[in-house]
N, C-alpha and C. Protein backbone atom coordinates (compact mmCIF):
# COMPACT_ATOMS: atom_id res chain seq x y z
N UNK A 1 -3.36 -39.40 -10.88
CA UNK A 1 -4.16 -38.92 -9.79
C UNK A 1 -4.38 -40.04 -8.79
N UNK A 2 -4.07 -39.51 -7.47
CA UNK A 2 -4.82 -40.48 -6.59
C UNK A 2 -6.34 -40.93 -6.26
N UNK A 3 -6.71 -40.04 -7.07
CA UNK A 3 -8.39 -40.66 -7.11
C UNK A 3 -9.12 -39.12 -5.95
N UNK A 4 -10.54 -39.55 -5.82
CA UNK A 4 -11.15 -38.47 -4.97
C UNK A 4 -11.03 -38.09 -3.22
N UNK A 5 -10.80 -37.10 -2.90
CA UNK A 5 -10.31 -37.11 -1.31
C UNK A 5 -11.71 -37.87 -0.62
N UNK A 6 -11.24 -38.65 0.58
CA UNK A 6 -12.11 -38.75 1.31
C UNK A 6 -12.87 -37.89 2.05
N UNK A 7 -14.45 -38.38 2.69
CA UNK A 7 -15.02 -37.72 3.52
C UNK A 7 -14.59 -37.53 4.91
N UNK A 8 -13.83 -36.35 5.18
CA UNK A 8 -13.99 -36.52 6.68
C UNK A 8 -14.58 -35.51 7.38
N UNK A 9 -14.62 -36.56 8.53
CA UNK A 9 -15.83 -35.56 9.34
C UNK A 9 -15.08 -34.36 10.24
N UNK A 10 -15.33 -33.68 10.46
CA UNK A 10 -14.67 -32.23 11.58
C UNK A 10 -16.07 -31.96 12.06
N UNK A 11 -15.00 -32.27 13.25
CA UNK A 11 -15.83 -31.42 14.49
C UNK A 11 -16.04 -30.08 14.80
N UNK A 12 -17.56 -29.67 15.90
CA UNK A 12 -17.36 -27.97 16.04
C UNK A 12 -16.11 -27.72 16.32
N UNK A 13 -15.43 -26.35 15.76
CA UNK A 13 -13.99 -26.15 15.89
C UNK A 13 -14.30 -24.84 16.25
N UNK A 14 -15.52 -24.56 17.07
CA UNK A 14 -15.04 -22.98 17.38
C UNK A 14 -14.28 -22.70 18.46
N UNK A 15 -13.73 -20.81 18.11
CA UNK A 15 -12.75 -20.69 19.25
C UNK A 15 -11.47 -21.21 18.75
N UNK A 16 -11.31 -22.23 17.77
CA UNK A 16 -9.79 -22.10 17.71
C UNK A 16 -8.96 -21.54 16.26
N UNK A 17 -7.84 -21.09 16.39
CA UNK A 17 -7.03 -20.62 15.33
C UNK A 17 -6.12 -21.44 14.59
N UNK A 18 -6.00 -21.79 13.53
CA UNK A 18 -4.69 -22.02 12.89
C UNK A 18 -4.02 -21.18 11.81
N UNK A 19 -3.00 -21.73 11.62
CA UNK A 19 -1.59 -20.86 11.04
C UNK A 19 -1.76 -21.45 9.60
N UNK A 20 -2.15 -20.44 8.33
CA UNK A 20 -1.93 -21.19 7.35
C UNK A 20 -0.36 -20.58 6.79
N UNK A 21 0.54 -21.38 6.91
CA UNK A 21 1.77 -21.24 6.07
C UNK A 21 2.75 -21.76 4.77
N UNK A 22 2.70 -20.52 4.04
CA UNK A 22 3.14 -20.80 2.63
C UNK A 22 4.48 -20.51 2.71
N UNK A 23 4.96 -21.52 1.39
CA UNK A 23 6.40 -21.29 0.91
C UNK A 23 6.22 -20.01 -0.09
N UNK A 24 7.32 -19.19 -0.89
CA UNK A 24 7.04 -18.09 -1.28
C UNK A 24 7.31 -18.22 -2.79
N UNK A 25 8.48 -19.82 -3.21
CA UNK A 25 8.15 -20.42 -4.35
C UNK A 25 7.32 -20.45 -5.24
N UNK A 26 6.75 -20.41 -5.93
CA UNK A 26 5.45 -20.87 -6.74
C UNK A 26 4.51 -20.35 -6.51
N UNK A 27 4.79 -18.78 -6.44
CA UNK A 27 3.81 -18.42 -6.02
C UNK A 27 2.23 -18.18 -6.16
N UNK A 28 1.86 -18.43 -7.76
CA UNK A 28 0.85 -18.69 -8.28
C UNK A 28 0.00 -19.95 -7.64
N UNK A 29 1.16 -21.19 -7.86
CA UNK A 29 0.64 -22.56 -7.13
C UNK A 29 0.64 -22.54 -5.79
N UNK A 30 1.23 -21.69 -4.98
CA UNK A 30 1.14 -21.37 -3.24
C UNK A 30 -0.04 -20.85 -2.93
N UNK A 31 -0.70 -19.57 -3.66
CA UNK A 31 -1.73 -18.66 -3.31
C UNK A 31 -3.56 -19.61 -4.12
N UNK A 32 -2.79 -20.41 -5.21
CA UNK A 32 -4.43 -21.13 -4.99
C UNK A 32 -4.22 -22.09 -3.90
N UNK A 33 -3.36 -22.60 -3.07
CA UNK A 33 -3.05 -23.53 -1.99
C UNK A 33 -3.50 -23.17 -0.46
N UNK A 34 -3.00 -21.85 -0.27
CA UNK A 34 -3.90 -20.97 0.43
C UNK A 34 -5.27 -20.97 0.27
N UNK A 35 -5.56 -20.79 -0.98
CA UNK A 35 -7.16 -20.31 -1.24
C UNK A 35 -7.76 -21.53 -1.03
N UNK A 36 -7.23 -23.11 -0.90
CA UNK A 36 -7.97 -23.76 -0.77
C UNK A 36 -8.64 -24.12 0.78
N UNK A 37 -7.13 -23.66 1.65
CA UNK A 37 -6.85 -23.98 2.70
C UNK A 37 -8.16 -23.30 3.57
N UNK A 38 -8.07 -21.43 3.17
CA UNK A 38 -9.03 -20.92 3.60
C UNK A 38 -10.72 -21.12 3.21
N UNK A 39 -10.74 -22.06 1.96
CA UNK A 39 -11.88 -22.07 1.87
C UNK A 39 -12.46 -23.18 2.89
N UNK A 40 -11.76 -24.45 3.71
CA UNK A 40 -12.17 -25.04 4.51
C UNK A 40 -11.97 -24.35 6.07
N UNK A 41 -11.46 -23.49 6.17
CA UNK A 41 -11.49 -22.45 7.47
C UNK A 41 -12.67 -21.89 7.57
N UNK A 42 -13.35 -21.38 6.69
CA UNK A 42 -14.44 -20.47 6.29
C UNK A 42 -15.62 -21.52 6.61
N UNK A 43 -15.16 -22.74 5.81
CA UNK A 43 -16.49 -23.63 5.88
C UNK A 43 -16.96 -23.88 7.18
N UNK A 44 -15.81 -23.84 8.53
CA UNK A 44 -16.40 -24.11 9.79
C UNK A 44 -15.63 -23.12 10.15
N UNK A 45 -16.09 -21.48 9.90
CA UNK A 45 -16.04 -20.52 10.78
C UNK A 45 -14.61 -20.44 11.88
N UNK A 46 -13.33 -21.27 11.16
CA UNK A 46 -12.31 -20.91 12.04
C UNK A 46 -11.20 -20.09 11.64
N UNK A 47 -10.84 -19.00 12.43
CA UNK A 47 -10.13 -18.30 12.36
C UNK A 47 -8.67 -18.93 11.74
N UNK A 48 -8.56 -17.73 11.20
CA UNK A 48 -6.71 -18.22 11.12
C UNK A 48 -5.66 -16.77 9.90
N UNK A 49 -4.54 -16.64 10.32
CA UNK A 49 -3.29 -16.04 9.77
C UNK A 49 -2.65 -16.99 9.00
N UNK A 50 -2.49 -15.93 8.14
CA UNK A 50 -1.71 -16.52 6.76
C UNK A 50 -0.16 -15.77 7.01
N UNK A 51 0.54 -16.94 6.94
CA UNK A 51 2.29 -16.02 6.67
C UNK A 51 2.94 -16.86 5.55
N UNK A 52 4.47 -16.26 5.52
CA UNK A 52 4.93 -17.15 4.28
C UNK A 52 6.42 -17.38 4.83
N UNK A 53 7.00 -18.05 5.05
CA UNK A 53 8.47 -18.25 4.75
C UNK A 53 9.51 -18.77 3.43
N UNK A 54 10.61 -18.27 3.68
CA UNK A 54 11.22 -17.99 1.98
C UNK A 54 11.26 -19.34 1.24
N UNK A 55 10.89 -20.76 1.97
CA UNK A 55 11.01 -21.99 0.89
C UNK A 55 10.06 -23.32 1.51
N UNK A 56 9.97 -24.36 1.18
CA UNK A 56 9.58 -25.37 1.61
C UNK A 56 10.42 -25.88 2.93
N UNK A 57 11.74 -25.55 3.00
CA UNK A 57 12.42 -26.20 3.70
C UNK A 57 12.09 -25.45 5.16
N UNK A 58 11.60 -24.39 4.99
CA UNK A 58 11.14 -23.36 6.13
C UNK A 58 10.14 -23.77 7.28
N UNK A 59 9.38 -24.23 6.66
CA UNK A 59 7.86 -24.35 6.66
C UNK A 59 7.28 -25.31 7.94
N UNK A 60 8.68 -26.37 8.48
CA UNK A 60 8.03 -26.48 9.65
C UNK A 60 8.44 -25.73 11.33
N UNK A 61 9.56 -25.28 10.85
CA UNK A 61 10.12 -24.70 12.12
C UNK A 61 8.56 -23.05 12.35
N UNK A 62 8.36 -22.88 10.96
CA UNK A 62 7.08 -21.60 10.94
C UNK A 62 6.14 -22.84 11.89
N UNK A 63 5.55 -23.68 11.48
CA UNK A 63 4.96 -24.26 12.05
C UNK A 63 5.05 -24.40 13.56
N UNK A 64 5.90 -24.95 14.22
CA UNK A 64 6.61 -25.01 15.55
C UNK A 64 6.29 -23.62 16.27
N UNK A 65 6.98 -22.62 15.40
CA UNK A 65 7.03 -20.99 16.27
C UNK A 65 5.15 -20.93 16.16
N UNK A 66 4.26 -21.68 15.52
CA UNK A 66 3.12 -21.48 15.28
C UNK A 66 2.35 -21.66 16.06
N UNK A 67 2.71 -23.08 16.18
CA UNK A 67 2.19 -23.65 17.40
C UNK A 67 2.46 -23.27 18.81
N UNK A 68 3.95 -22.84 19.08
CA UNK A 68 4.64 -22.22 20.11
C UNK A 68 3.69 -21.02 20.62
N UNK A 69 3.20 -20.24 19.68
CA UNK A 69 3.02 -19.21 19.44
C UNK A 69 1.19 -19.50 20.42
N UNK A 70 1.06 -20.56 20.35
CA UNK A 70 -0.77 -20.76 21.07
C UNK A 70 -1.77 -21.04 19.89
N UNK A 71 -1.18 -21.56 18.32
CA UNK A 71 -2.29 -21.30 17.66
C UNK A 71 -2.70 -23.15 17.85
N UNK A 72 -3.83 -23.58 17.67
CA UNK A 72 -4.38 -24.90 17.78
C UNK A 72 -3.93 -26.13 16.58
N UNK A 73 -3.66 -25.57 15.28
CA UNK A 73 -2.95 -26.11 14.39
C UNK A 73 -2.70 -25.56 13.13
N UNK A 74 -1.77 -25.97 12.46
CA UNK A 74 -1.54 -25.39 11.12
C UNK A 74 -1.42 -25.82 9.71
N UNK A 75 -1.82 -25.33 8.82
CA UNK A 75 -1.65 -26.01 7.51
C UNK A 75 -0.42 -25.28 6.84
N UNK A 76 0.76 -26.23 5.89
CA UNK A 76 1.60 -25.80 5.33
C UNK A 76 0.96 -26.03 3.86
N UNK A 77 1.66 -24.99 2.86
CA UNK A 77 1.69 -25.46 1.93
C UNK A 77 2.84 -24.79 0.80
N UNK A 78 3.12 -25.70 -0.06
CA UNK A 78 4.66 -25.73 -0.84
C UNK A 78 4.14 -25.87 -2.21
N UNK A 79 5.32 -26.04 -2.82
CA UNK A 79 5.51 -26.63 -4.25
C UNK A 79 7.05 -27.11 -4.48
N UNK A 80 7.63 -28.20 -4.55
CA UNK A 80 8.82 -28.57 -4.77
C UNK A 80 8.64 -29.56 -6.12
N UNK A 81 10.01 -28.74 -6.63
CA UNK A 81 9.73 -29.62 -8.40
C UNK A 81 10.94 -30.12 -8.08
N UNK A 82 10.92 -31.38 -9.33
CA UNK A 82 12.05 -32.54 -9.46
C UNK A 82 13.14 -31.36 -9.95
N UNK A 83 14.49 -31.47 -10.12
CA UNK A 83 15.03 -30.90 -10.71
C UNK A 83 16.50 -31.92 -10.84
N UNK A 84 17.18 -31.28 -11.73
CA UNK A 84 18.33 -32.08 -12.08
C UNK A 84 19.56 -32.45 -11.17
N UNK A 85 19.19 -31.75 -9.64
CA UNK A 85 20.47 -32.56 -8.70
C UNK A 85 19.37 -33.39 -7.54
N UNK A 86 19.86 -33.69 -6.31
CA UNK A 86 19.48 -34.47 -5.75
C UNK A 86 18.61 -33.47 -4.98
N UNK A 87 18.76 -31.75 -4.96
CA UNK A 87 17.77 -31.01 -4.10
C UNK A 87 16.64 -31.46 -3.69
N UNK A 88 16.00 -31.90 -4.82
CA UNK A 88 14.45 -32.40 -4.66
C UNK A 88 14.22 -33.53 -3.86
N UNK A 89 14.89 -34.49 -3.58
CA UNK A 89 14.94 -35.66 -2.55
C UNK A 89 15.15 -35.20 -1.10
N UNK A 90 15.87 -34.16 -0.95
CA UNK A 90 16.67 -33.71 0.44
C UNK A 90 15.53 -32.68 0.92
N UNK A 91 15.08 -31.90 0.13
CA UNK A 91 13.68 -30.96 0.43
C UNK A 91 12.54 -31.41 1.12
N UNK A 92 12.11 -32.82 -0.13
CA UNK A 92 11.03 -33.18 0.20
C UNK A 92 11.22 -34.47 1.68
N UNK A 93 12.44 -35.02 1.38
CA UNK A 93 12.29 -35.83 2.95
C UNK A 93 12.51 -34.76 3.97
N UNK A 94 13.30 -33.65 4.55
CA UNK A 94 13.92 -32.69 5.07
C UNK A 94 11.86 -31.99 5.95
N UNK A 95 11.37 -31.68 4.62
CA UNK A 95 10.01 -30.83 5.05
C UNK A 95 8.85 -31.66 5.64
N UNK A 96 8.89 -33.65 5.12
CA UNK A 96 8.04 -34.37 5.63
C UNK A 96 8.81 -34.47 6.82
N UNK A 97 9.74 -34.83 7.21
CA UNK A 97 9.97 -35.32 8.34
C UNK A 97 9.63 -33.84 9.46
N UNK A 98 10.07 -33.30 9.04
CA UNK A 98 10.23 -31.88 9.79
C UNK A 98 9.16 -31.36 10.34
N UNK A 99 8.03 -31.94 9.56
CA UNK A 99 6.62 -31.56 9.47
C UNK A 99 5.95 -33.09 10.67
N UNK A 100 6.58 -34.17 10.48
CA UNK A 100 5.80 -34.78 11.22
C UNK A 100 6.49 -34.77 12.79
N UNK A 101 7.62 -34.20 12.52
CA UNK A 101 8.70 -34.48 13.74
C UNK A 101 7.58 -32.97 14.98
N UNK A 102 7.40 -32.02 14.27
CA UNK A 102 6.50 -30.75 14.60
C UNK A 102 4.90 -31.43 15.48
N UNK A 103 4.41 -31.75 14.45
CA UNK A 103 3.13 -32.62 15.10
C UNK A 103 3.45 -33.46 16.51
N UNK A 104 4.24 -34.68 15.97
CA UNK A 104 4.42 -35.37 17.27
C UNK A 104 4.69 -34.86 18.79
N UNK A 105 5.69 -33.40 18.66
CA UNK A 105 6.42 -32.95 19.39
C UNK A 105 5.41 -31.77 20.21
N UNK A 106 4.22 -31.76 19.36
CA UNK A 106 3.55 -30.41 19.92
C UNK A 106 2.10 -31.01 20.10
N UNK A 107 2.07 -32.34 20.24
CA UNK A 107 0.82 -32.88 20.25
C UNK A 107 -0.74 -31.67 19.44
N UNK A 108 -0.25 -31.54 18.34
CA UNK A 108 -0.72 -30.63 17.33
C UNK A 108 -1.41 -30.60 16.11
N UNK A 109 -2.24 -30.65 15.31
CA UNK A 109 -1.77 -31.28 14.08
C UNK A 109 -1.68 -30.16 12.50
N UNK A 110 -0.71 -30.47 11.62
CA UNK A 110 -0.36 -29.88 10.36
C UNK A 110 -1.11 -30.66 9.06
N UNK A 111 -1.76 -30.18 8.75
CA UNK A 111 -2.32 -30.18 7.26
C UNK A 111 -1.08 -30.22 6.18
N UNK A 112 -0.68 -31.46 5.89
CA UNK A 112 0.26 -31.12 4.92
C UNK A 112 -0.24 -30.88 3.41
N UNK A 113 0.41 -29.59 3.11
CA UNK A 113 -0.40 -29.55 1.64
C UNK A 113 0.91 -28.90 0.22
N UNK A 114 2.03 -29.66 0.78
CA UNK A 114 3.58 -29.15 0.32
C UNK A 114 3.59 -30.59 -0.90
N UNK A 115 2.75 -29.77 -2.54
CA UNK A 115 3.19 -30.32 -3.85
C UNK A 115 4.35 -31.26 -3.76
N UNK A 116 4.99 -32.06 -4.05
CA UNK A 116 6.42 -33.03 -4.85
C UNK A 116 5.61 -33.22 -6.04
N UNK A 117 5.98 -32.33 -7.18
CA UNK A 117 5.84 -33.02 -8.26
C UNK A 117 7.11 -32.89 -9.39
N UNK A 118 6.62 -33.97 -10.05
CA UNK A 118 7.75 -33.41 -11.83
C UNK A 118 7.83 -32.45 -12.41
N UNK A 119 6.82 -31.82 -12.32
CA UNK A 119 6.44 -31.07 -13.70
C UNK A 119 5.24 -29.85 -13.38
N UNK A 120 5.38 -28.65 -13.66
CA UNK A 120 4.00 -28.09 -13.37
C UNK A 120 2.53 -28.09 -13.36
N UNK A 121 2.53 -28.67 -15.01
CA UNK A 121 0.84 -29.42 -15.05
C UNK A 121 0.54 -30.37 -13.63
N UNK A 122 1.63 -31.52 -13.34
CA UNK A 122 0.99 -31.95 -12.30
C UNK A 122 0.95 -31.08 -11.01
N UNK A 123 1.68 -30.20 -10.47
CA UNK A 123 0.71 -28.84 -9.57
C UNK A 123 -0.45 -28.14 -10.13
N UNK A 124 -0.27 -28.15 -11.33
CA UNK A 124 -1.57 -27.40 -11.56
C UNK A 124 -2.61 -28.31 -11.47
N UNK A 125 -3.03 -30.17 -11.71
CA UNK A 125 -3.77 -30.82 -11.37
C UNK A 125 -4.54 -30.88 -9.87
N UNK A 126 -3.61 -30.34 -9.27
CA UNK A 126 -3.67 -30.30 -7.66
C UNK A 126 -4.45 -29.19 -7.13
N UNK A 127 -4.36 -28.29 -7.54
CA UNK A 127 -4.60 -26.72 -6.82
C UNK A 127 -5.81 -26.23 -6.75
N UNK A 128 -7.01 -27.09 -7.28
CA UNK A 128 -8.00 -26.87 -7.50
C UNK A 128 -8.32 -25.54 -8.61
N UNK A 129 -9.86 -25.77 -8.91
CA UNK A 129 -10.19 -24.24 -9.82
C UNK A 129 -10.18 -25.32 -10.96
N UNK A 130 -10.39 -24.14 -12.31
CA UNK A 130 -10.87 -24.88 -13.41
C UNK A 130 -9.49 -26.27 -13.72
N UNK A 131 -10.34 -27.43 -14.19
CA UNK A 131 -9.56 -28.43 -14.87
C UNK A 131 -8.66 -29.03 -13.62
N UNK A 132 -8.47 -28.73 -12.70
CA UNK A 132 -7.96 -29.50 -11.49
C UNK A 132 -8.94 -30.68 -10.66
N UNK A 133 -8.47 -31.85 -10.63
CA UNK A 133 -9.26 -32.66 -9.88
C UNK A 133 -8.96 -32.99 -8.65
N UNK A 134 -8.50 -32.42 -8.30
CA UNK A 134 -7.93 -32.27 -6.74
C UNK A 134 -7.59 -30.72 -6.11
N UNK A 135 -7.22 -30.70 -4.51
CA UNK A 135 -7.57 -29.52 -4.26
C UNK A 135 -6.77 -29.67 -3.13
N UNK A 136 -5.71 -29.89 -3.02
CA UNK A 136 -4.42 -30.05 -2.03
C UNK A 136 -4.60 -28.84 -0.59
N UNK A 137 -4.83 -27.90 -0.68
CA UNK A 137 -5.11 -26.48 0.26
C UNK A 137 -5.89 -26.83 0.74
N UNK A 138 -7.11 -26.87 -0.06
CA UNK A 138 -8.50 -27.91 0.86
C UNK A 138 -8.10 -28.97 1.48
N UNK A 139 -7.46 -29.71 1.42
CA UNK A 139 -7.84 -31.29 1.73
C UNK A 139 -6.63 -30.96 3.33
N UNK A 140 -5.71 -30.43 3.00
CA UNK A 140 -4.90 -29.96 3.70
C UNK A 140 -5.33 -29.41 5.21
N UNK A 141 -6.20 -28.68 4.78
CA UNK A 141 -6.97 -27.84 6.02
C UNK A 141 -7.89 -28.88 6.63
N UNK A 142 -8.52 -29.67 5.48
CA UNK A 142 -9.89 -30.28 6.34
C UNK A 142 -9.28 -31.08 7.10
N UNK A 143 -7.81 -31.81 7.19
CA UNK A 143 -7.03 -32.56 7.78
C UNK A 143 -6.71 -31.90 9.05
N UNK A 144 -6.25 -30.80 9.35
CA UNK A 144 -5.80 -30.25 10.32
C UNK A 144 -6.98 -30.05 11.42
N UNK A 145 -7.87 -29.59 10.42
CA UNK A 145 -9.28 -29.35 10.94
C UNK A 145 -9.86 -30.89 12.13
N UNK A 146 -9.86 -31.72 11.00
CA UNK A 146 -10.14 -32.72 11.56
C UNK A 146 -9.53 -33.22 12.81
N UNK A 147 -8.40 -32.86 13.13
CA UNK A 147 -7.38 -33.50 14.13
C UNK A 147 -7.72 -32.74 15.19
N UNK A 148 -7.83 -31.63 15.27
CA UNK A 148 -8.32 -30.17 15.89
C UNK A 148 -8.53 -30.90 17.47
């Protein structure tokens, strides 16, 4: 574990929308990722649509059409596991870059909340809810939030 998320502060954010977007992968570990996402939407009363595109690798061009689209910012969220060819290296640089290349380009900001792990227990450490010490959806949003 990386230890406990920091405090950050967000500002009033009313009036604006963001895009929460899931991969369609994992979908158990996607939908508590969501649930975390929306529980910091809720916490400061900001709107937002949930969609999904078919993988991680998707997830920032959704973003882009998101932002394109007039929303103020967006949170992604994934699950990519190690697996036995090099997929997992090409995914996960492919969706960070893609994801920050999105931000820069749309003076915007994305909540990244797209899992790389080994193994499922460590997503399930992440996702918050019982026995999780972290909360990736949350922390994800309060990030986007914050940038707002």
């Amino acid at each position: 574990m990386a230890g406990s998320a920091p405090l950050v502060k967000v500002a009033p954010t009313a009036g604006k929308k963001v895009a929460i977007i899931s991969a369609s992968w994992h979908t158990d570990i996607c939908e508590a990722l969501i649930k975390g996402a929306v529980k910091a939407m809720d916490e400061y009363s900001v709107s937002y649509e949930i969609s999904y595109v078919p993988g991680s690798f998707e997830l920032p061009l959704a973003a882009q059409k998101a932002m394109d689209a007039g929303f103020n910012a967006a949170v992604v969220v994934g699950l990519v596991l190690t697996g036995e060819t090099p997929h997992f290296d090409y995914v996960c640089s492919g969706v960070t870059q893609g994801v920050m290349d999105v931000q820069l380009s749309r003076s915007k900001p994305i909540g990244f909340g797209v899992l790389m792990c080994n193994d499922l227990p460590q997503a399930i450490a992440r996702i918050g809810g019982v026995g999780a010490k972290e909360d990736k959806g949350y922390d994800a949003g309060i990030a986007a939030l914050a940038l707002i």
